[in-house]
N, C-alpha and C. Protein backbone atom coordinates (compact mmCIF):
# COMPACT_ATOMS: atom_id res chain seq x y z
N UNK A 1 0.84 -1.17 0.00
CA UNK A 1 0.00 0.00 0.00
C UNK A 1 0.89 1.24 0.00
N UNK A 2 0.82 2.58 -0.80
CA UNK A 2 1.41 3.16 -1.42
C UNK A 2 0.63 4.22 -0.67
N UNK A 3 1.24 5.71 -0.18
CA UNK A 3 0.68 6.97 -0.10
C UNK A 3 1.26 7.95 -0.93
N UNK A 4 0.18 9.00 -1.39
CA UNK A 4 0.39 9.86 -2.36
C UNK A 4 0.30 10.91 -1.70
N UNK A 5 1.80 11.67 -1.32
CA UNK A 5 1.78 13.30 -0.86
C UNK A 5 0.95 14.32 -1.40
N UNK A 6 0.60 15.66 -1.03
CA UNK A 6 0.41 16.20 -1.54
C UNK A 6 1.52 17.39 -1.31
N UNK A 7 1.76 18.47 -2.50
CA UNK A 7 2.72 19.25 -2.43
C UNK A 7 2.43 20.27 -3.35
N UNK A 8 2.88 21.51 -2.38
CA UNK A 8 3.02 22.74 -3.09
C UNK A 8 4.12 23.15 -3.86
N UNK A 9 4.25 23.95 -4.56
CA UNK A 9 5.21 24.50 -5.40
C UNK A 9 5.50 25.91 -5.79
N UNK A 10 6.27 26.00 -5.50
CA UNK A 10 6.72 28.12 -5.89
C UNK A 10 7.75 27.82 -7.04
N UNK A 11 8.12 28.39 -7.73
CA UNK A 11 9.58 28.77 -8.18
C UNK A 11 9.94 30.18 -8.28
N UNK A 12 11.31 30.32 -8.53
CA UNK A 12 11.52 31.57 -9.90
C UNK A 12 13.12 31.53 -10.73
N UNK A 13 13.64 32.44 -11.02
CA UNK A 13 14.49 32.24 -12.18
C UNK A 13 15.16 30.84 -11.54
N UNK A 14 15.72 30.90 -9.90
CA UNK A 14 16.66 29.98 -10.14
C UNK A 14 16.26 28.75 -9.61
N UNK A 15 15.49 28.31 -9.17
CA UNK A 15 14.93 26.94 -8.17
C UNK A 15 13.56 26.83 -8.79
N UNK A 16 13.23 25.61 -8.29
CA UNK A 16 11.31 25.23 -7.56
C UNK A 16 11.55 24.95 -6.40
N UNK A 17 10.74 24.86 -5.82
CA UNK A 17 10.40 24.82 -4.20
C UNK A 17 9.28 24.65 -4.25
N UNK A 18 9.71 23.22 -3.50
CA UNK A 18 8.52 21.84 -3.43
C UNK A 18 8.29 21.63 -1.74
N UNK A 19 7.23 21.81 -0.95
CA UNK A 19 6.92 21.72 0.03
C UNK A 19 5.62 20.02 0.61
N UNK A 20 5.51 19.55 0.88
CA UNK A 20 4.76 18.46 1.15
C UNK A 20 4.32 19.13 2.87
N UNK A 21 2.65 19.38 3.24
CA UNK A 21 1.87 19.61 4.22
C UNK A 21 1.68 18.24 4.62
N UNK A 22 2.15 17.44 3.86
CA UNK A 22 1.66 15.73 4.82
C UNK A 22 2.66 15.33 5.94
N UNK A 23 4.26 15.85 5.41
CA UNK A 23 5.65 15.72 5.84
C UNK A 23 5.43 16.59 7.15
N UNK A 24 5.46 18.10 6.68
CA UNK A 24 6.21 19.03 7.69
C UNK A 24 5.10 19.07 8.46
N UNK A 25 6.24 19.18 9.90
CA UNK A 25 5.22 19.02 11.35
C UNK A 25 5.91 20.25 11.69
N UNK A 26 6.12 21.17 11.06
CA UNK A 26 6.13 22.25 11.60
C UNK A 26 7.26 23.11 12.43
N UNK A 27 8.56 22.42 12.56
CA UNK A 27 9.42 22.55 13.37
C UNK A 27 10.23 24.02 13.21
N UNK A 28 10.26 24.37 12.17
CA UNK A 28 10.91 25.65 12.02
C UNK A 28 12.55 25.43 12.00
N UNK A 29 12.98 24.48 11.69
CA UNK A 29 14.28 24.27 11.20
C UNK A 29 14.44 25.12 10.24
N UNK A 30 13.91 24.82 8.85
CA UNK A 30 14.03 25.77 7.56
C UNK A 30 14.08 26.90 8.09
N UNK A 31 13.63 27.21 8.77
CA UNK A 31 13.14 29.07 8.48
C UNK A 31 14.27 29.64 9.55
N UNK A 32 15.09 28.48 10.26
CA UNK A 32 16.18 29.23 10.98
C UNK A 32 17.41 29.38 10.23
N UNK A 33 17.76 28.08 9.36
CA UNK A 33 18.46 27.87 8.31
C UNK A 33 18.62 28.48 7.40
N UNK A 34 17.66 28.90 6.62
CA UNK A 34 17.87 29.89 5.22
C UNK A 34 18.38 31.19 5.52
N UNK A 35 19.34 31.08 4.39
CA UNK A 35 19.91 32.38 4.85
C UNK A 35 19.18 33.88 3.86
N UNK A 36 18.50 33.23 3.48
CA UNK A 36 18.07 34.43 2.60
C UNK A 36 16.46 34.99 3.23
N UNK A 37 16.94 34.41 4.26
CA UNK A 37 15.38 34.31 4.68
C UNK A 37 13.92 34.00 4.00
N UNK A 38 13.92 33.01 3.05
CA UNK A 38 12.86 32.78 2.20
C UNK A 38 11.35 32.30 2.85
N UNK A 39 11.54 31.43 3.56
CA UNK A 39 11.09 30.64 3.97
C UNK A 39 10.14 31.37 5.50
N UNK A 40 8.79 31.22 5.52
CA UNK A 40 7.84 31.82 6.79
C UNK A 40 7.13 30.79 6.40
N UNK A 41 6.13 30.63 8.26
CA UNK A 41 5.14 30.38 8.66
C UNK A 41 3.88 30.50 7.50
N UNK A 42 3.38 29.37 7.41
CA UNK A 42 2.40 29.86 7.00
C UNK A 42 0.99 29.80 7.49
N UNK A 43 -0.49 29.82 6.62
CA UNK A 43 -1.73 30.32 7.76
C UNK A 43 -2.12 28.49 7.66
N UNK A 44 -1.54 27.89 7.01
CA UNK A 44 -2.19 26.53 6.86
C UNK A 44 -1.76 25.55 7.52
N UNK A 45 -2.95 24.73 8.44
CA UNK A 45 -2.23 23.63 9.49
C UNK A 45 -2.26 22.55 8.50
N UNK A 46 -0.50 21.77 9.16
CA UNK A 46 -0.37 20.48 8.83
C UNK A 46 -1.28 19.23 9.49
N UNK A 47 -0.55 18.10 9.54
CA UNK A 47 -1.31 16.46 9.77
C UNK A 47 -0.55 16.74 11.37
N UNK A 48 0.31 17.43 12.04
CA UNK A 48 0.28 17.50 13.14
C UNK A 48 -0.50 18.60 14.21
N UNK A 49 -1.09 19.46 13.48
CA UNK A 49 -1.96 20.15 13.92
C UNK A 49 -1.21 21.73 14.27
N UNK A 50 -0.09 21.71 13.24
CA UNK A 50 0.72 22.77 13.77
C UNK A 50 0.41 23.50 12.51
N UNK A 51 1.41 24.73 12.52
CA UNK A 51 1.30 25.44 11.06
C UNK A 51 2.89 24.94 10.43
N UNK A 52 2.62 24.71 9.02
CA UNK A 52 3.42 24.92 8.53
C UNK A 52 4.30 25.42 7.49
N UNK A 53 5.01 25.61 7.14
CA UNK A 53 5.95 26.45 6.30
C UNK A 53 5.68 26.41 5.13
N UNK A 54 5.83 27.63 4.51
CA UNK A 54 6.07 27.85 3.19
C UNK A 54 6.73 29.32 2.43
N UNK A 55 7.06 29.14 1.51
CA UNK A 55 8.38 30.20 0.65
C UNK A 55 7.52 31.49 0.40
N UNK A 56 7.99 32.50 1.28
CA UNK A 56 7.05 34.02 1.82
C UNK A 56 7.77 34.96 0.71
N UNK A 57 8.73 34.55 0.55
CA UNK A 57 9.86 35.44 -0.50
C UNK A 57 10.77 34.93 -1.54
N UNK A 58 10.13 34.09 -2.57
CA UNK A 58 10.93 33.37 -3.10
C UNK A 58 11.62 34.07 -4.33
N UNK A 59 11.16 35.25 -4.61
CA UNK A 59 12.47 35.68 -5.11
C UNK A 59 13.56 36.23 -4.84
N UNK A 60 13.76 35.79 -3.20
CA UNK A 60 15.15 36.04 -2.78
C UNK A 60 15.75 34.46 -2.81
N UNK A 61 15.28 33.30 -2.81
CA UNK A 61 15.49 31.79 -2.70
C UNK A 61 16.61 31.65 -4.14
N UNK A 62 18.14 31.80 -3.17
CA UNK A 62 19.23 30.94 -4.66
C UNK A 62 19.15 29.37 -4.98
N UNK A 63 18.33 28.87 -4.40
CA UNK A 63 18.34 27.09 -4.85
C UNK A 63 19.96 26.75 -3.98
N UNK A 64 20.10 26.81 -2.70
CA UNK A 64 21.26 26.69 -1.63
C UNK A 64 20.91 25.24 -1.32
N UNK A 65 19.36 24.82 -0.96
CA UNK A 65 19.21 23.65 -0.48
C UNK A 65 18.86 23.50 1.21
N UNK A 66 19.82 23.88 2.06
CA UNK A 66 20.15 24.28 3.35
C UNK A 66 18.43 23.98 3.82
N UNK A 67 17.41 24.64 3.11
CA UNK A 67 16.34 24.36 3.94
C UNK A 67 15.91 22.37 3.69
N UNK A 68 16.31 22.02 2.46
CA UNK A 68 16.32 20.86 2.16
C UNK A 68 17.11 20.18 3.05
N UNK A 69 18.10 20.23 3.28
CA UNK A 69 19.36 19.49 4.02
C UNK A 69 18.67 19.04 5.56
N UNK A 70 18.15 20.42 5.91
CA UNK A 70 18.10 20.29 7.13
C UNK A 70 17.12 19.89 7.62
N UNK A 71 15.11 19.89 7.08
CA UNK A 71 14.43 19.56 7.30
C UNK A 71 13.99 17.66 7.93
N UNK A 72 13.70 17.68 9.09
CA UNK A 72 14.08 16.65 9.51
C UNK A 72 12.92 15.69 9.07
N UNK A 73 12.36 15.58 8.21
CA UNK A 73 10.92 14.96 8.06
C UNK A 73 11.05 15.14 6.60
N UNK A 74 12.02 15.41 5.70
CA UNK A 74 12.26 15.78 3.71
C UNK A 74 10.87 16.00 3.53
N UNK A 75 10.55 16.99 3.91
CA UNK A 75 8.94 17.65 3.74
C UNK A 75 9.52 18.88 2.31
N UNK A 76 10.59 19.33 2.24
CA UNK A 76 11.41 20.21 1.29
C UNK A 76 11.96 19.45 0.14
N UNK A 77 11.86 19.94 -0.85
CA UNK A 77 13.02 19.68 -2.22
C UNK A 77 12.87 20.74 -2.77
N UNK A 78 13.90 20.91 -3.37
CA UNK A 78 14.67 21.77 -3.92
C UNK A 78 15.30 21.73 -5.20
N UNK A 79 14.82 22.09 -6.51
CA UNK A 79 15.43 21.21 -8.05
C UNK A 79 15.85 22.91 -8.27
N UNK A 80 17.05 22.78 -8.66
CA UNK A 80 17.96 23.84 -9.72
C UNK A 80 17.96 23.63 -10.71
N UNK A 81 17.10 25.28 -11.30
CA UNK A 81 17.14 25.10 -12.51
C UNK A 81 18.42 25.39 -13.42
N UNK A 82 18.40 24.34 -14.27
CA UNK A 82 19.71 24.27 -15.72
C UNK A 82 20.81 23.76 -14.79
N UNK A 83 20.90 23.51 -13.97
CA UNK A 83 21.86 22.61 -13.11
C UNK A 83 21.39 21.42 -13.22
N UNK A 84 20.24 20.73 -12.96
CA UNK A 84 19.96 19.34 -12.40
C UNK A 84 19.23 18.99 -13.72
N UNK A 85 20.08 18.11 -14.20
CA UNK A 85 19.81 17.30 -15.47
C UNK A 85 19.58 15.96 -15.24
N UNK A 86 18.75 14.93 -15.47
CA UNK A 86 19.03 13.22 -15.50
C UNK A 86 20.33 12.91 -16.38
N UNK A 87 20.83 12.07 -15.71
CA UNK A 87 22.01 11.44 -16.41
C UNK A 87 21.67 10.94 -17.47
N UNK A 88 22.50 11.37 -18.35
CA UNK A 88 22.50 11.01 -19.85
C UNK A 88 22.53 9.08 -19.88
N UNK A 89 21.53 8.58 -21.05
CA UNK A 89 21.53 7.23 -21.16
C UNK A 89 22.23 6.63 -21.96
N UNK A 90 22.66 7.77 -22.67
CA UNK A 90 24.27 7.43 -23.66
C UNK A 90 25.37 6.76 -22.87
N UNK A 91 26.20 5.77 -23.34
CA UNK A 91 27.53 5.26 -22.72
C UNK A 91 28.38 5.86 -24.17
N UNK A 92 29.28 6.64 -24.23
CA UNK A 92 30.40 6.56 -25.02
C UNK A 92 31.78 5.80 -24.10
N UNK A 93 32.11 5.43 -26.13
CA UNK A 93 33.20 4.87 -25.87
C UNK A 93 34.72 5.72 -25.08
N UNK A 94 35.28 5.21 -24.85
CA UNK A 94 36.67 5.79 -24.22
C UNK A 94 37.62 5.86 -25.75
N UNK A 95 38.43 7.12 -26.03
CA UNK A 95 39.36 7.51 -26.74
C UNK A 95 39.68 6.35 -27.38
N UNK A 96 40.13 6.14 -28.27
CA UNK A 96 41.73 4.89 -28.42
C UNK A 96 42.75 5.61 -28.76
């Protein structure tokens, strides 16, 4: 048996910012962490009955991660844009 998050999403030029309300219980790690201060309270309670977070200023958010890293529940992701590519399914050969 399989559960399906649900998740919000912001971006701008340089990130998305992916939040899951099923994950975060609210702890306020992120929002001590970011240094750009992106990241506030928000008016919406989570599955623990707390409030939780979401990106108040995301066009100050450089795609750092730090709120990702640290969130103790990966209620955060974080994709950079034109940085984060899937690995190519090509194998080339080596020189001769």
């Amino acid at each position: 048996m399989s559960k399906v998050f649900t998740r919000f999403e912001a971006e701008n030029k340089k990130a998305f910012f992916y939040i899951s309300p099923d994950l975060c219980k609210g702890c306020g790690l992120c929002i001590e962490k970011c240094p750009s201060q992106v990241i506030d309270w928000s008016t919406r309670i989570g599955v623990y009955g707390t409030p939780i977070v979401e990106p108040k200023r995301m066009e100050r958010c450089t795609g750092c991660r730090l709120c990702q890293f640290f969130c103790p529940d990966a209620a955060i992701d974080i994709l950079r844009k034109g940085k984060e590519t899937p690995p190519s399914k090509e194998i080339s050969e080596p020189p001769r």
